[in-house]
Each structure stands twice: as structure tokens, then as C-alpha cells.
PDB file of N, CA and C in Angstrom:
ATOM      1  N   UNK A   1       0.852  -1.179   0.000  1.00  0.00           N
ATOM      2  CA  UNK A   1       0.000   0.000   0.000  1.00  0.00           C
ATOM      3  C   UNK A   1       0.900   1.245   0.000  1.00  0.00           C
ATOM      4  N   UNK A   2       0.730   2.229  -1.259  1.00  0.00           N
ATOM      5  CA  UNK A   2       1.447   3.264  -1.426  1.00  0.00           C
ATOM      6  C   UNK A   2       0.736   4.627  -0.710  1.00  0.00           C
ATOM      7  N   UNK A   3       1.264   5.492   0.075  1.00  0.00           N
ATOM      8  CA  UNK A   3       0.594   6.583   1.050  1.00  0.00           C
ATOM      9  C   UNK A   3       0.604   7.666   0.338  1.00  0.00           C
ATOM     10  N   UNK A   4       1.104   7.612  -1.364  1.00  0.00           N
ATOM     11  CA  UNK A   4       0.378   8.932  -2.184  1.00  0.00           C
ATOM     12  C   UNK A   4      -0.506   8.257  -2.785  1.00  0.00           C
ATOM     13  N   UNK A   5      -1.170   7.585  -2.983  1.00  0.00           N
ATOM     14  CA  UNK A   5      -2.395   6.468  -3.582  1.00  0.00           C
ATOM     15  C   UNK A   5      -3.599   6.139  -3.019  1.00  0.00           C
ATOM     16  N   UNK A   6      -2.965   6.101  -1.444  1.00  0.00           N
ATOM     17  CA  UNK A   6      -4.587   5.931  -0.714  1.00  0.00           C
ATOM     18  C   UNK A   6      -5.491   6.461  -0.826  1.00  0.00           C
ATOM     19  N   UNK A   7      -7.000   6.288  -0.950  1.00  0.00           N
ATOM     20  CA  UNK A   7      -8.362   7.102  -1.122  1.00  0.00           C
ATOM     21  C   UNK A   7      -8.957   6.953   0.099  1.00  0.00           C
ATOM     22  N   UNK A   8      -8.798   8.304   0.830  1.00  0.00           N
ATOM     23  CA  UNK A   8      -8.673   8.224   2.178  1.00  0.00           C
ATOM     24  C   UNK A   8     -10.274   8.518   2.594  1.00  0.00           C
ATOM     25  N   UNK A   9     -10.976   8.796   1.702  1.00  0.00           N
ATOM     26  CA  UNK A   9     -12.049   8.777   2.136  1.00  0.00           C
ATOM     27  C   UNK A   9     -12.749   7.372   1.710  1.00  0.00           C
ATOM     28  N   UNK A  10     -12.236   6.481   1.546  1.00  0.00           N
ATOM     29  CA  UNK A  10     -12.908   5.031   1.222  1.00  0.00           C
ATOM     30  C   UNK A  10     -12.862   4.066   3.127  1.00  0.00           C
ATOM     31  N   UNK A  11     -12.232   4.696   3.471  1.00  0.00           N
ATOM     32  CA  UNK A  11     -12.270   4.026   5.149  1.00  0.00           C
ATOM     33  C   UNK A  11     -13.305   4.827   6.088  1.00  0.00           C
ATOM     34  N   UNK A  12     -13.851   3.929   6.474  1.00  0.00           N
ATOM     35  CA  UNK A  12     -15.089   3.809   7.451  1.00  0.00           C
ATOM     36  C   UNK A  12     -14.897   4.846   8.363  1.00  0.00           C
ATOM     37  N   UNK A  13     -13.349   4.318   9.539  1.00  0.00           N
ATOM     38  CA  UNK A  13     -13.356   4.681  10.573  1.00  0.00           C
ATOM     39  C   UNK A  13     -12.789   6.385   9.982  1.00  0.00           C
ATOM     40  N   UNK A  14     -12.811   6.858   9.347  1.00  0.00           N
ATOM     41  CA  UNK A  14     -12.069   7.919   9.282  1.00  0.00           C
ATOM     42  C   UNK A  14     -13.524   9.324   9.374  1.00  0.00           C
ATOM     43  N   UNK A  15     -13.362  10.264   9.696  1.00  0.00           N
ATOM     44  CA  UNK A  15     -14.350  11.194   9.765  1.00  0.00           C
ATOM     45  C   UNK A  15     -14.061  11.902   8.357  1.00  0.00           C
ATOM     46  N   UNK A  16     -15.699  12.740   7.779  1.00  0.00           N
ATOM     47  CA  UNK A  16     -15.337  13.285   6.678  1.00  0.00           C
ATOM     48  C   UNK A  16     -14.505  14.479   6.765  1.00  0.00           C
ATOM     49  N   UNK A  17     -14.572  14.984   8.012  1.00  0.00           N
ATOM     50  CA  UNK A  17     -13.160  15.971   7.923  1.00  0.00           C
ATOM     51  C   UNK A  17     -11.702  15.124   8.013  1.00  0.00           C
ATOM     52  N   UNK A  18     -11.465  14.637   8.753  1.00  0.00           N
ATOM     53  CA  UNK A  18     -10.068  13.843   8.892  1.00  0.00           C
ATOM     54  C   UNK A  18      -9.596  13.310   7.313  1.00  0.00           C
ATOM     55  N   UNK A  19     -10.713  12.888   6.860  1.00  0.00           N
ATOM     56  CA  UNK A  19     -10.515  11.932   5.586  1.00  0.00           C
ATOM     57  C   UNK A  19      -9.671  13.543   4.069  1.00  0.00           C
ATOM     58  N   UNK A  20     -10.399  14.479   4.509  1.00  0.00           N
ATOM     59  CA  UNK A  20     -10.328  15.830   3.959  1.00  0.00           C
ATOM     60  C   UNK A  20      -8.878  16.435   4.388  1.00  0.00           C
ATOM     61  N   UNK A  21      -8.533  16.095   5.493  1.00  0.00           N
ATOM     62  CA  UNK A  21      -7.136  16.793   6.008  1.00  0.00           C
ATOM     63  C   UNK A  21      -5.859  15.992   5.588  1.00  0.00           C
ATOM     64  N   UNK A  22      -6.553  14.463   5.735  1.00  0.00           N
ATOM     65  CA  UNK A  22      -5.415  13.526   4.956  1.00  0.00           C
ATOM     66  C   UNK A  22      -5.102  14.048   3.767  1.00  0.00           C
ATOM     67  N   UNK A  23      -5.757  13.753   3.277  1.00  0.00           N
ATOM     68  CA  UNK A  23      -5.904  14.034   1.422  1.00  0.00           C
ATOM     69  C   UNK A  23      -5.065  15.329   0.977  1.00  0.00           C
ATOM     70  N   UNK A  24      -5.398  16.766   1.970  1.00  0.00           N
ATOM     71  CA  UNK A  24      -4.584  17.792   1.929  1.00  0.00           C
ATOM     72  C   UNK A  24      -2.986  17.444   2.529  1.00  0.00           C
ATOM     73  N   UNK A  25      -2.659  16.610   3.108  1.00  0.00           N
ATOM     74  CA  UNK A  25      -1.397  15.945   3.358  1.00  0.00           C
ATOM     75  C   UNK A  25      -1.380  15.491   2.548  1.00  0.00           C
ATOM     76  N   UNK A  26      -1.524  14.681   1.623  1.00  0.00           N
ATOM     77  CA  UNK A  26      -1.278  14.059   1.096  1.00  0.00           C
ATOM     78  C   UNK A  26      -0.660  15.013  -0.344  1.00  0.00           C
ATOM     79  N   UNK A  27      -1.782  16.244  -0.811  1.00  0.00           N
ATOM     80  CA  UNK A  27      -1.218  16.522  -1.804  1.00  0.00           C
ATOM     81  C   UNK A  27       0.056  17.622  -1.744  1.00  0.00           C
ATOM     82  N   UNK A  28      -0.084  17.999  -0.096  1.00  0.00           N
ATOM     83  CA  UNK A  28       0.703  18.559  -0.229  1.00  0.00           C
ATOM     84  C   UNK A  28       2.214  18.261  -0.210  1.00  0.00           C
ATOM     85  N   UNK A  29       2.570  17.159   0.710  1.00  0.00           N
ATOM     86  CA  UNK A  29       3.443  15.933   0.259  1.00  0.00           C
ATOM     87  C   UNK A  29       3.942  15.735  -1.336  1.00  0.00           C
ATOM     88  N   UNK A  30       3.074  14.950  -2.107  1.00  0.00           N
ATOM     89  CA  UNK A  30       3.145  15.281  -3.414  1.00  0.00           C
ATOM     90  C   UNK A  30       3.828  16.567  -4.285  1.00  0.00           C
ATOM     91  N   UNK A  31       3.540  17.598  -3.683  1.00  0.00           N
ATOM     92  CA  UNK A  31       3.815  19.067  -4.084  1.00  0.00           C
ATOM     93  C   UNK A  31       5.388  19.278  -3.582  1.00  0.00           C
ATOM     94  N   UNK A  32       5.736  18.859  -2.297  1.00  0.00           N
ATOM     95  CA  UNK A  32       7.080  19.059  -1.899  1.00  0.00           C
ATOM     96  C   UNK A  32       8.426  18.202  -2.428  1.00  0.00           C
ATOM     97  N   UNK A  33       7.713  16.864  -3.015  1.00  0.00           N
ATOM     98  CA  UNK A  33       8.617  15.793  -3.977  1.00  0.00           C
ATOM     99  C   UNK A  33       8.840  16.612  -4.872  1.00  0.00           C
ATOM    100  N   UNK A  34       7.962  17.011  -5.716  1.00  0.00           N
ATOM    101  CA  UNK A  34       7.879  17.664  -7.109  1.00  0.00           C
ATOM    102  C   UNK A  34       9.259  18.491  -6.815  1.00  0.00           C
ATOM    103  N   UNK A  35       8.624  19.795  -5.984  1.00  0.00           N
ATOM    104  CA  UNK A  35      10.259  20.790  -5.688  1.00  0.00           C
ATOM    105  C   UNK A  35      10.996  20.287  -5.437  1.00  0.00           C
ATOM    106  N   UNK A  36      11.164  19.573  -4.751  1.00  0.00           N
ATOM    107  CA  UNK A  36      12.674  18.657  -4.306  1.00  0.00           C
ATOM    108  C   UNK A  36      12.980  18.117  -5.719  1.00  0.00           C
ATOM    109  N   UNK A  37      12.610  17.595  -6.670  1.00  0.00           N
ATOM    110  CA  UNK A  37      12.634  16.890  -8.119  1.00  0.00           C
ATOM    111  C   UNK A  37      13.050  18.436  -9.031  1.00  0.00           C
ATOM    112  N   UNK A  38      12.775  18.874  -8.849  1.00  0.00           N
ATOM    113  CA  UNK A  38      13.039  20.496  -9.612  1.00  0.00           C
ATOM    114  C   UNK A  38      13.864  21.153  -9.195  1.00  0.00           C
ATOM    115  N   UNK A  39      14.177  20.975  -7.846  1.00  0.00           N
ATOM    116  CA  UNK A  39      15.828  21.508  -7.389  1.00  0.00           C
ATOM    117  C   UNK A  39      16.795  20.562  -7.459  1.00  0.00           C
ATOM    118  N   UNK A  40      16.741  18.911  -7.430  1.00  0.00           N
ATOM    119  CA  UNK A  40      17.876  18.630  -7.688  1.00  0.00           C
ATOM    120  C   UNK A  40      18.021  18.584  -9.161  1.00  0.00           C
ATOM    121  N   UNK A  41      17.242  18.356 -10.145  1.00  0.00           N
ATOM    122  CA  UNK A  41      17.345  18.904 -12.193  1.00  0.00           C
ATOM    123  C   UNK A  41      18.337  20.756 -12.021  1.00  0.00           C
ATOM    124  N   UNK A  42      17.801  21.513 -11.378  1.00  0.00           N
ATOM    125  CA  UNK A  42      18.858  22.364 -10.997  1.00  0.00           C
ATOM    126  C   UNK A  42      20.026  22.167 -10.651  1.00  0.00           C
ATOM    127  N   UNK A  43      19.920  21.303  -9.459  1.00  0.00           N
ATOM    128  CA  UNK A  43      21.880  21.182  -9.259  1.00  0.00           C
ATOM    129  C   UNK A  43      22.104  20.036 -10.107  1.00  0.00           C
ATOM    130  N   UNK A  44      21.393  19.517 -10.810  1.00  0.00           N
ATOM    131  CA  UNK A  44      22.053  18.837 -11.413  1.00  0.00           C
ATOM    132  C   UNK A  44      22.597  19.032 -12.726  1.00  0.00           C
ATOM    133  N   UNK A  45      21.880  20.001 -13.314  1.00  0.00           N
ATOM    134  CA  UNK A  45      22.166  20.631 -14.677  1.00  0.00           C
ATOM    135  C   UNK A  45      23.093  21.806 -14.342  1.00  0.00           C
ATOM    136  N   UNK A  46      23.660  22.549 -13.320  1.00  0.00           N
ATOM    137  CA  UNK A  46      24.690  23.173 -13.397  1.00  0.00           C
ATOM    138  C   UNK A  46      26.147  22.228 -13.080  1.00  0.00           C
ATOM    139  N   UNK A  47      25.585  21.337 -12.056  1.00  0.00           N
ATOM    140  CA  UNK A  47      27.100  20.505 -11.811  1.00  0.00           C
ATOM    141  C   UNK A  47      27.572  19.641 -13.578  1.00  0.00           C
ATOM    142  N   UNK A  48      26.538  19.005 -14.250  1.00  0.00           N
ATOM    143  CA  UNK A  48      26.970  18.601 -15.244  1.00  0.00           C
ATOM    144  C   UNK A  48      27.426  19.313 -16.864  1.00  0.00           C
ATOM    145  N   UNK A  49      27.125  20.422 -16.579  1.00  0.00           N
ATOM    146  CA  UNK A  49      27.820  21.542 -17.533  1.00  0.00           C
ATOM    147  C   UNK A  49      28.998  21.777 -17.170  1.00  0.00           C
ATOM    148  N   UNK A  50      29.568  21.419 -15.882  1.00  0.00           N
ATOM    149  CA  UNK A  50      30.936  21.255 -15.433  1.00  0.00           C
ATOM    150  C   UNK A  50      31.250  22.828 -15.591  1.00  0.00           C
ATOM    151  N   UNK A  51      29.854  23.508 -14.978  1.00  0.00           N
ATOM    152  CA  UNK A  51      30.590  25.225 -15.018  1.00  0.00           C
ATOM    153  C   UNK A  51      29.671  25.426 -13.461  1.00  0.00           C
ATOM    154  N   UNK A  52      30.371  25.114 -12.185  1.00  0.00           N
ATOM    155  CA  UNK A  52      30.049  25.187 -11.067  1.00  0.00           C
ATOM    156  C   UNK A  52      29.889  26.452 -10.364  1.00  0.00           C
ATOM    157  N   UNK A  53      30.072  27.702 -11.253  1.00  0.00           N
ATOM    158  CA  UNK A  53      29.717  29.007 -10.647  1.00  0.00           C
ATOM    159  C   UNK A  53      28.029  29.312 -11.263  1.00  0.00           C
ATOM    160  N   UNK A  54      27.522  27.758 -11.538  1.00  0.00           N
ATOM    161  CA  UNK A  54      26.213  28.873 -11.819  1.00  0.00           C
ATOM    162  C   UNK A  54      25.225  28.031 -10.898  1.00  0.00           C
ATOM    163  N   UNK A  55      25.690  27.146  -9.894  1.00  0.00           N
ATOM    164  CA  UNK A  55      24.988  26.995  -8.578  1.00  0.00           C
ATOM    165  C   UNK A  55      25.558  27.935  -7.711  1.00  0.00           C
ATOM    166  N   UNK A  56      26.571  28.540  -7.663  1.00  0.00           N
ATOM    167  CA  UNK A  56      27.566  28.945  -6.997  1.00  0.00           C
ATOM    168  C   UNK A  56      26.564  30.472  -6.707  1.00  0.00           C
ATOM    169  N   UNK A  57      26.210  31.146  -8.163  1.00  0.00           N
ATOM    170  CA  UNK A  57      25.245  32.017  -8.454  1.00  0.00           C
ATOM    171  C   UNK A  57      24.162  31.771  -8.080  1.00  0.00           C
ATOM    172  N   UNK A  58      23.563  30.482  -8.368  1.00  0.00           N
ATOM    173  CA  UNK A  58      21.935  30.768  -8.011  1.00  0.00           C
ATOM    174  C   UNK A  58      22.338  31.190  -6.346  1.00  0.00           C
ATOM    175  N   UNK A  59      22.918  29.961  -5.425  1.00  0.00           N
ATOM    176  CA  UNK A  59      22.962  30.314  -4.159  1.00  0.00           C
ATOM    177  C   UNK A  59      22.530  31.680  -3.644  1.00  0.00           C
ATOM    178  N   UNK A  60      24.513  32.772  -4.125  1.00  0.00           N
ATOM    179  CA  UNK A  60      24.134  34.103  -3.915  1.00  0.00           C
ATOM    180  C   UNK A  60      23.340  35.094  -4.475  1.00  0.00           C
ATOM    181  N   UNK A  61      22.348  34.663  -5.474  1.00  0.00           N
ATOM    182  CA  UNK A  61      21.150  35.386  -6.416  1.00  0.00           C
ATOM    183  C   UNK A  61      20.468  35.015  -4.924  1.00  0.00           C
ATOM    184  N   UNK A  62      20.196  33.730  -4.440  1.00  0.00           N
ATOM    185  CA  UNK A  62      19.059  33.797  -3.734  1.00  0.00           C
ATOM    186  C   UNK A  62      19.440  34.255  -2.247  1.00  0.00           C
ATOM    187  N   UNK A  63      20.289  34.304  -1.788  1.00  0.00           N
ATOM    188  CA  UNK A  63      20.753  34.956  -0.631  1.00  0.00           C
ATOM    189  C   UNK A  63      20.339  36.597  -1.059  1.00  0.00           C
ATOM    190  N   UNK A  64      20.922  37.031  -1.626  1.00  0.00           N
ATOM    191  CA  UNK A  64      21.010  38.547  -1.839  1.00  0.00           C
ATOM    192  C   UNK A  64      18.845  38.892  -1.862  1.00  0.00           C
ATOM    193  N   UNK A  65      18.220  37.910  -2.328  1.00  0.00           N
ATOM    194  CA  UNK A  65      17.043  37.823  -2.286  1.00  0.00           C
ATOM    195  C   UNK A  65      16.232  37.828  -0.855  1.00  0.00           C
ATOM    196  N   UNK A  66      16.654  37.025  -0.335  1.00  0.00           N
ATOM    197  CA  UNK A  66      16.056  36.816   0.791  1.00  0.00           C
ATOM    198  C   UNK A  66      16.653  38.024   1.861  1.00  0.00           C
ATOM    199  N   UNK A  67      17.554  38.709   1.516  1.00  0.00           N
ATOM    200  CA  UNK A  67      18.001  40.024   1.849  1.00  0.00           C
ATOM    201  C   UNK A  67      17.508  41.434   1.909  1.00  0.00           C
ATOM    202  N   UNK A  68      17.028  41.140   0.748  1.00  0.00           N
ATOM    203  CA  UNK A  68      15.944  42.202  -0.129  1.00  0.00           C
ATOM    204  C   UNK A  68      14.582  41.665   0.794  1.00  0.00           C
ATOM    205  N   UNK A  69      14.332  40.483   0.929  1.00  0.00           N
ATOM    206  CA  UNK A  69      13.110  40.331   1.330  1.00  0.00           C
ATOM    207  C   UNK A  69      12.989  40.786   2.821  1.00  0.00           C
ATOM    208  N   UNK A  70      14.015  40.462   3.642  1.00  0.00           N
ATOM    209  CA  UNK A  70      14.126  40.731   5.409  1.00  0.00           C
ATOM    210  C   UNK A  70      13.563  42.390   5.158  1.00  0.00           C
ATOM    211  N   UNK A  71      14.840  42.836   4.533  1.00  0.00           N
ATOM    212  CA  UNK A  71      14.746  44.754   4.445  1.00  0.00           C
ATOM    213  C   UNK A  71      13.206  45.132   4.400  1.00  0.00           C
ATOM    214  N   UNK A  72      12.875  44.534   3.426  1.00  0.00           N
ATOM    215  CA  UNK A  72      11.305  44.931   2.490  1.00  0.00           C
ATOM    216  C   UNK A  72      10.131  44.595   3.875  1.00  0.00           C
ATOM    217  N   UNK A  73      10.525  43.891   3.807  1.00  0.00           N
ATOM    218  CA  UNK A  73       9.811  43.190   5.342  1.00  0.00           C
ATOM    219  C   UNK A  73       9.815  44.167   6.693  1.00  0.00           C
ATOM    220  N   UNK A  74      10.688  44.089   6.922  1.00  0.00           N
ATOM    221  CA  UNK A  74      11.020  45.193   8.208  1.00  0.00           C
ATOM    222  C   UNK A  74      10.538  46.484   8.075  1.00  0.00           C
ATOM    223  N   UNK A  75      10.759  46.871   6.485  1.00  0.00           N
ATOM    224  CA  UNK A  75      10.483  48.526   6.547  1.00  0.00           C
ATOM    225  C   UNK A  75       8.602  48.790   6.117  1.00  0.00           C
ATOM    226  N   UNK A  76       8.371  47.419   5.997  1.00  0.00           N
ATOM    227  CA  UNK A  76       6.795  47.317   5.810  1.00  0.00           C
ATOM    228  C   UNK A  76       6.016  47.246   6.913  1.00  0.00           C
ATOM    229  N   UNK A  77       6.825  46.503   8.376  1.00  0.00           N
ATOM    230  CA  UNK A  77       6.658  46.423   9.715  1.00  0.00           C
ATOM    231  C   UNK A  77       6.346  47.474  10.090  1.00  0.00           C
ATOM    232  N   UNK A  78       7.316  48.511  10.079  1.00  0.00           N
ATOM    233  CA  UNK A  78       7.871  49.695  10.642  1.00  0.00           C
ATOM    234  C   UNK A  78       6.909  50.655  10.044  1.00  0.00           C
ATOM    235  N   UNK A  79       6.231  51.017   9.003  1.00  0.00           N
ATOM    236  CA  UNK A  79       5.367  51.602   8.215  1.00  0.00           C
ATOM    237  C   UNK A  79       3.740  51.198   9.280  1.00  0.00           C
ATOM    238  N   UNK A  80       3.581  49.860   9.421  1.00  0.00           N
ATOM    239  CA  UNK A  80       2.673  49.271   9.754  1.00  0.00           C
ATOM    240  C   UNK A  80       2.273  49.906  11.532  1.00  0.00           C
ATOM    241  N   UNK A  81       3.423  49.863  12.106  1.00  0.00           N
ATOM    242  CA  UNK A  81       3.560  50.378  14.057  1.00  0.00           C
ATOM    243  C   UNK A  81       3.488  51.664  13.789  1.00  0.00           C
ATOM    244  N   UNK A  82       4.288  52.370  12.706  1.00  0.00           N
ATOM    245  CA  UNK A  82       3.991  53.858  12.692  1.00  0.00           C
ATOM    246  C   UNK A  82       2.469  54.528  11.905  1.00  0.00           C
ATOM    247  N   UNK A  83       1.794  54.057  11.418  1.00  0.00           N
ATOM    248  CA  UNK A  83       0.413  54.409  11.087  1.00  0.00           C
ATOM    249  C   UNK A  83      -0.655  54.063  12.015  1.00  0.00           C
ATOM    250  N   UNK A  84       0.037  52.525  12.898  1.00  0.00           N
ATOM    251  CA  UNK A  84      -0.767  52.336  14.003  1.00  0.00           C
ATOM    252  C   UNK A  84      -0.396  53.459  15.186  1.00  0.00           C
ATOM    253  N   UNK A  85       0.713  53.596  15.404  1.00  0.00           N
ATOM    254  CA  UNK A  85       1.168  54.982  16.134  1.00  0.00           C
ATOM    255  C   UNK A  85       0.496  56.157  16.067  1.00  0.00           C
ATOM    256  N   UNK A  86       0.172  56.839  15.051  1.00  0.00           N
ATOM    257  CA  UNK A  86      -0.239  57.775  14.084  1.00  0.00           C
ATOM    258  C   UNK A  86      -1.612  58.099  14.626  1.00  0.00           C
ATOM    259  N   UNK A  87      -2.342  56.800  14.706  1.00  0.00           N
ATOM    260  CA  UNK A  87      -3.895  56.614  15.149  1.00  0.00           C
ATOM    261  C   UNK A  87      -4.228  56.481  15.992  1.00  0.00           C
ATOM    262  N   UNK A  88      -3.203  56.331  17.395  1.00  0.00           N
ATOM    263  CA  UNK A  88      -3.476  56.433  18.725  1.00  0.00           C
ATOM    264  C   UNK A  88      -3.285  57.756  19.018  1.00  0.00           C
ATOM    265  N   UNK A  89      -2.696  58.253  17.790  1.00  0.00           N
ATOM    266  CA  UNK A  89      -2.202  59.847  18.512  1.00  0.00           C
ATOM    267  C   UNK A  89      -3.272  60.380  17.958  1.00  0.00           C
ATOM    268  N   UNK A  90      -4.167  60.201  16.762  1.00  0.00           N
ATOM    269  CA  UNK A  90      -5.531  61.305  16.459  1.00  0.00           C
ATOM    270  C   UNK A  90      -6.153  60.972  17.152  1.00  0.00           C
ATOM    271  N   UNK A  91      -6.727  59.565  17.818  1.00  0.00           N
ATOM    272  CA  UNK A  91      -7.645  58.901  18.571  1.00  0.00           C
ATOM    273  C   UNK A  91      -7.486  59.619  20.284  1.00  0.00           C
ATOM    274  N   UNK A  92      -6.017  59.588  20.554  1.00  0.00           N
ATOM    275  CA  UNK A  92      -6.092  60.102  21.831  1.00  0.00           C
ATOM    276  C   UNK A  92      -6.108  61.895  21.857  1.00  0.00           C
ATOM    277  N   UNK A  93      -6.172  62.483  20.866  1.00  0.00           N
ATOM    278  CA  UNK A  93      -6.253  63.488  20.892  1.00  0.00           C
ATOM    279  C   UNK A  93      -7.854  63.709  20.236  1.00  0.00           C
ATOM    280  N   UNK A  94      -8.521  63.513  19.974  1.00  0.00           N
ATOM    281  CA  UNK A  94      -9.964  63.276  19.317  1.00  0.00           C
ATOM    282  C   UNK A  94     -10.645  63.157  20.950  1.00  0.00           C
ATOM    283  N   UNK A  95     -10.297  62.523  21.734  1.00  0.00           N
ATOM    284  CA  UNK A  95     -10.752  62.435  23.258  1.00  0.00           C
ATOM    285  C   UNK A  95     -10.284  63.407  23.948  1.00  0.00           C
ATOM    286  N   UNK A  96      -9.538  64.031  23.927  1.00  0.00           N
ATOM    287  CA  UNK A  96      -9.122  65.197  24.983  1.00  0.00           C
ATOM    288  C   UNK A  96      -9.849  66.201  24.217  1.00  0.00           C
ATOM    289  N   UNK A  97      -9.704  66.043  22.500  1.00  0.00           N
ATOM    290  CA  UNK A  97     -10.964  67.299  22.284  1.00  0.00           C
ATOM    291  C   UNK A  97     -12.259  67.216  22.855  1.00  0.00           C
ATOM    292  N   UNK A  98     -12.670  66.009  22.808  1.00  0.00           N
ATOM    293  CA  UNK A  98     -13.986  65.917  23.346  1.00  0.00           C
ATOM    294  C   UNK A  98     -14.343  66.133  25.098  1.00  0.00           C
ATOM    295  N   UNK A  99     -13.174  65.658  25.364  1.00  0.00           N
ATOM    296  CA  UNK A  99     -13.689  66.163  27.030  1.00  0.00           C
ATOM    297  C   UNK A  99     -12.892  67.310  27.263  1.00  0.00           C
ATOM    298  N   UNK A 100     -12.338  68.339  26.473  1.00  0.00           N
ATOM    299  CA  UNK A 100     -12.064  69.399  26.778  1.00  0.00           C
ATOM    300  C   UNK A 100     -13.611  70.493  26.717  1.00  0.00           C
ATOM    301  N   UNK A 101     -14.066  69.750  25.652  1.00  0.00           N
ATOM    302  CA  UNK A 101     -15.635  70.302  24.786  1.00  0.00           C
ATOM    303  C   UNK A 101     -16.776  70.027  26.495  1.00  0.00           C
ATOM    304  N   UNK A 102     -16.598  68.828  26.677  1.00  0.00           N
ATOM    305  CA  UNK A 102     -17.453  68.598  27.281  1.00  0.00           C
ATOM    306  C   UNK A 102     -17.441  69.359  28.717  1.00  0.00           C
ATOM    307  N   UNK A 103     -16.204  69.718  29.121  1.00  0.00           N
ATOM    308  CA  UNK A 103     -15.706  70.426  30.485  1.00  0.00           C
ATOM    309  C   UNK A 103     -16.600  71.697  30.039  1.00  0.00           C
ATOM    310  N   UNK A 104     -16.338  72.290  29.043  1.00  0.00           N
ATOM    311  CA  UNK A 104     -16.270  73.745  28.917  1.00  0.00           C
ATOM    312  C   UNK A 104     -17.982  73.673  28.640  1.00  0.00           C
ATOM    313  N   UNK A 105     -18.694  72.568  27.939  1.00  0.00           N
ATOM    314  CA  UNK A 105     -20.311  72.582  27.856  1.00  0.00           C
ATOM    315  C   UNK A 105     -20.461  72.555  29.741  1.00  0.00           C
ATOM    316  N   UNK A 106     -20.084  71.952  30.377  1.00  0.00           N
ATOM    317  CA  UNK A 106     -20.809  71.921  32.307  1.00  0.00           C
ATOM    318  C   UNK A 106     -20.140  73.295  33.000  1.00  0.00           C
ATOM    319  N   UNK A 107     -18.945  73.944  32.300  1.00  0.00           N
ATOM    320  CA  UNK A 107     -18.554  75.132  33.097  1.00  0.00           C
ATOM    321  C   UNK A 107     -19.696  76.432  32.436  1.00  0.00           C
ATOM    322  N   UNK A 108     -20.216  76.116  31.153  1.00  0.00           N
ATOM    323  CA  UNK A 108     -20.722  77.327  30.787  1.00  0.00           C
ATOM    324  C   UNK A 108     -22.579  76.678  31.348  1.00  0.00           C
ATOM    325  N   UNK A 109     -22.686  75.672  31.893  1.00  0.00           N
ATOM    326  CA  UNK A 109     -24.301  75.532  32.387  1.00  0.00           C
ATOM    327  C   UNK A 109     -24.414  76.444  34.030  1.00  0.00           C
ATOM    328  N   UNK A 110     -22.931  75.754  34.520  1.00  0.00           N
ATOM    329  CA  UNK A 110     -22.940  76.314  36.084  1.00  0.00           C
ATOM    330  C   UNK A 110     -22.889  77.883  36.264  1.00  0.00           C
TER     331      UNK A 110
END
């Protein structure tokens, strides 16, 4: 019995969700062979051109990437705390207008 083959909803004891979550294991399994099958045709087609600077390259192409991505990331963070920042400061000032308003509506009744 092969465990990318099973039809996991053909068993009894299994619930129709469980049987549903397998199956999503399952393909997603499937999906991670594939890449693994597509990255080693990568190293394998640069090691056998016997020109070893162009794994050498992808490597630092994808380093320098994931570099770009931290930065991009962080300064999208930082954008994100400072607009949330931004809105505690109209919000807390939107309330001191209002109970400044509201002081000055009970000083002008008395």
C-alpha cells in the first residue's frame, strides 16, 4: 500500500473531515517531492555543464534575495507600528478634544 495512492475517504473509521485533512497531506506531500525533483534537475544541470559558478550564483542570487526580502519586510513592519502609532495619537487626541468640549459645555451651564 502506497501513502500517495490511498483514497482516504474510502475508510469507514475515518471522519469526513479527517478523511479531507489527509488528502490535503497528502497533496501537499506530493507538491514538496515535485520541488525537491526540480531543485535537484537544478543542481544537477549546473554541476553537469561542469561550469560550477552557476549553482555557486543561483545560491548568492538567492541569498542577496532573501536580503531584499528581510529589508522589504522590516520597513513594511515599521510603516505598519507607525500608522498604528499615528492613530493612537488622532484617537487620543480626538478624546481630549472631546472632554475638553465637554468640560467647557458643564462650566458654561454652572
Amino acid at each position: 500500500m502506497d501513502l500517495m495512492t490511498i483514497d482516504y475517504n474510502s475508510y469507514p473509521n475515518l471522519t469526513e473531515l479527517e478523511a479531507k485533512v489527509l488528502t490535503e497531506y497528502q497533496k501537499i506531500n506530493n507538491l514538496i517531492l515535485q520541488l525537491n525533483d526540480e531543485v535537484l534537475k537544478l543542481t544537477h544541470e549546473s554541476f553537469d555543464k561542469e561550469d560550477k559558478c552557476n549553482s555557486h550564483q543561483l545560491k548568492d542570487n538567492l541569498r542577496n534575495l532573501e536580503e531584499k526580502f528581510v529589508l522589504v519586510d522590516r520597513l513594511f513592519k515599521t510603516s505598519v507600528y507607525s500608522l498604528y502609532l499615528d492613530r493612537n495619537e488622532v484617537d487620543d487626541k480626538n478624546q481630549e478634544d472631546e472632554q475638553d468640549y465637554e468640560n467647557e459645555l458643564q462650566s458654561d451651564n454652572y
